[in-house]
N, C-alpha and C. Protein backbone atom coordinates (compact mmCIF):
# COMPACT_ATOMS: atom_id res chain seq x y z
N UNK A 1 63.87 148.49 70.20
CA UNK A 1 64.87 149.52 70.28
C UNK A 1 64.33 150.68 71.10
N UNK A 2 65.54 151.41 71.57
CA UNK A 2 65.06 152.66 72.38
C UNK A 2 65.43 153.89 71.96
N UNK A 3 64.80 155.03 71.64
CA UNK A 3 65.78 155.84 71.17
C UNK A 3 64.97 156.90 72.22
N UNK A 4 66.05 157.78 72.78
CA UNK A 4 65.86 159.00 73.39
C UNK A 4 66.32 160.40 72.98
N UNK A 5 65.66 161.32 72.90
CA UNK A 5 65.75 162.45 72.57
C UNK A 5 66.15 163.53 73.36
N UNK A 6 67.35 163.74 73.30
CA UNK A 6 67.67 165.59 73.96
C UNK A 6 68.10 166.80 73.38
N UNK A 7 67.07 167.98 73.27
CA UNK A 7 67.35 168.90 72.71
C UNK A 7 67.43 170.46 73.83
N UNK A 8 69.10 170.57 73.69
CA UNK A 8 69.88 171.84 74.20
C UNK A 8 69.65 171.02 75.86
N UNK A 9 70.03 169.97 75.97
CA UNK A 9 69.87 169.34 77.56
C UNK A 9 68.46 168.96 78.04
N UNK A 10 67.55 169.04 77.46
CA UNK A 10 66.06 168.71 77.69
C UNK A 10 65.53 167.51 76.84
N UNK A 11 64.88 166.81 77.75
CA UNK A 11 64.19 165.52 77.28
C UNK A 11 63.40 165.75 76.65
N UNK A 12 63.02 165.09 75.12
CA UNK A 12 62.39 165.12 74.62
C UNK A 12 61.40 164.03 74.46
N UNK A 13 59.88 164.28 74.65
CA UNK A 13 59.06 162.63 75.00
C UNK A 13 58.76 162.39 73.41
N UNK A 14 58.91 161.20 73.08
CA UNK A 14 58.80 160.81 71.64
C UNK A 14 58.33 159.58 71.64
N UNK A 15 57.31 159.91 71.10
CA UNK A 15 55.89 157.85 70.84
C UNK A 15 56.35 156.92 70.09
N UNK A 16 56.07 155.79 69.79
CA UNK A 16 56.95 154.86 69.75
C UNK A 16 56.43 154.91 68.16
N UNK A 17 55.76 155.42 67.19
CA UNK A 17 55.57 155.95 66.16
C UNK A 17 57.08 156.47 65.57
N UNK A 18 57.25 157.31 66.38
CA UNK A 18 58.46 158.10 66.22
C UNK A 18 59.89 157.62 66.59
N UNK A 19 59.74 156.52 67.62
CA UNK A 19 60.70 155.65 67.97
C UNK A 19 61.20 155.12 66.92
N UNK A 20 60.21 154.24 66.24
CA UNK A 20 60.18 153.35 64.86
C UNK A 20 60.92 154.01 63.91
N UNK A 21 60.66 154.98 63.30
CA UNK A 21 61.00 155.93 62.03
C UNK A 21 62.34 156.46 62.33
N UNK A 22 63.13 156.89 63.65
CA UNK A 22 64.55 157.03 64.30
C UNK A 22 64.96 155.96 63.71
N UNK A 23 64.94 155.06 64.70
CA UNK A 23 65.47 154.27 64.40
C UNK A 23 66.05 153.50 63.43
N UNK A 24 64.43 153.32 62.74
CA UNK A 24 64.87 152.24 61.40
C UNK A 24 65.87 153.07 60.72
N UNK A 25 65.70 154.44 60.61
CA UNK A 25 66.77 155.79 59.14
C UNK A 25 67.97 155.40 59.90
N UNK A 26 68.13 155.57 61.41
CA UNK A 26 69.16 155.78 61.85
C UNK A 26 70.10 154.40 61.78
N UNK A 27 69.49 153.24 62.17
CA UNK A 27 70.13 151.50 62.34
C UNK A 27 70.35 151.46 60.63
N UNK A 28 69.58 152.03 59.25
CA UNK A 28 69.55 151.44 57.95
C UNK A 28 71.18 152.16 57.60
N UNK A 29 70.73 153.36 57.61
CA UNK A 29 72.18 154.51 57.45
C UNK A 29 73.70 153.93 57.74
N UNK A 30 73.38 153.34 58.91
CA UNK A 30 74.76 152.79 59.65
C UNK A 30 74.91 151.65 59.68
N UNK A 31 73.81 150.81 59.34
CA UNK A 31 74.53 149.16 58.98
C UNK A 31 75.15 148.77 57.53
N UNK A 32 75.35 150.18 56.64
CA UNK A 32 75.63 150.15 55.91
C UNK A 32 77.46 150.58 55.39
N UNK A 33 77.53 151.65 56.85
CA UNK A 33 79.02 151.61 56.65
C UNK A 33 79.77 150.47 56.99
N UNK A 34 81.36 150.68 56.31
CA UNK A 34 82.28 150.17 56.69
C UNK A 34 83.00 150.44 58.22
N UNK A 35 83.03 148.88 58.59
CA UNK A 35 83.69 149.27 60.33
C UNK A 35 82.67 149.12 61.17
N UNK A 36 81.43 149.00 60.76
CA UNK A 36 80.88 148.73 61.93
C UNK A 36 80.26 147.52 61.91
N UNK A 37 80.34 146.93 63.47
CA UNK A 37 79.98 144.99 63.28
C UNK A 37 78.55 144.93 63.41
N UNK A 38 77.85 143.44 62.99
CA UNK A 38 76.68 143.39 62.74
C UNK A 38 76.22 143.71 64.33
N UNK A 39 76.90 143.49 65.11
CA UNK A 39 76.65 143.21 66.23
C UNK A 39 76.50 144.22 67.31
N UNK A 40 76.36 145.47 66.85
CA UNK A 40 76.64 146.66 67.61
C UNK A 40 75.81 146.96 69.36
N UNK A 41 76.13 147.40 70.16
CA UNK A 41 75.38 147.55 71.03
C UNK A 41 74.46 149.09 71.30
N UNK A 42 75.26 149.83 70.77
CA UNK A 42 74.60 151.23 71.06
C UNK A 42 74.82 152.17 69.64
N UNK A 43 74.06 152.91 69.28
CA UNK A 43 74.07 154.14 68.61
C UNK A 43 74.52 155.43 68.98
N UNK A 44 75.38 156.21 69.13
CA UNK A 44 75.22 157.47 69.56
C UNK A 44 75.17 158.94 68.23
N UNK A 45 74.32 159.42 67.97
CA UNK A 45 74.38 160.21 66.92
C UNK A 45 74.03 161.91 67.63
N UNK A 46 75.00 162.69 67.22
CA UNK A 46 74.83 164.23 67.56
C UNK A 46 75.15 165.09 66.69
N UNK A 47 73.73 165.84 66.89
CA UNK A 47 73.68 166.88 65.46
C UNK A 47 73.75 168.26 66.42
N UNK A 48 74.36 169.18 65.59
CA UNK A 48 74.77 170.33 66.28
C UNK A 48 74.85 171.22 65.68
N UNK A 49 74.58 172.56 65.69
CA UNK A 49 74.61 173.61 64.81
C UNK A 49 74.56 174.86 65.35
């Protein structure tokens, strides 16, 4: 998996340590709702405040 980071329009470099730990919270969180197929191709998640 790939996950990329942008904060306020700036790339954020993130090790694949950190790749891992995204990911897995982020893919566990959401293969859990309703509506979405096993089969998904992309993630998009945006936090904003």
């Amino acid at each position: 998996m790939e996950v990329k980071l942008t904060v306020d329009g700036k790339d954020i470099e993130i090790n694949s340590f950190v790749q891992k730990i995204l990911a897995g919270a982020v893919t566990g969180a959401v293969g859990t709702l309703k509506g979405v197929d096993e089969d998904y191709e992309e993630i998009l998640l945006k936090i904003k405040r």
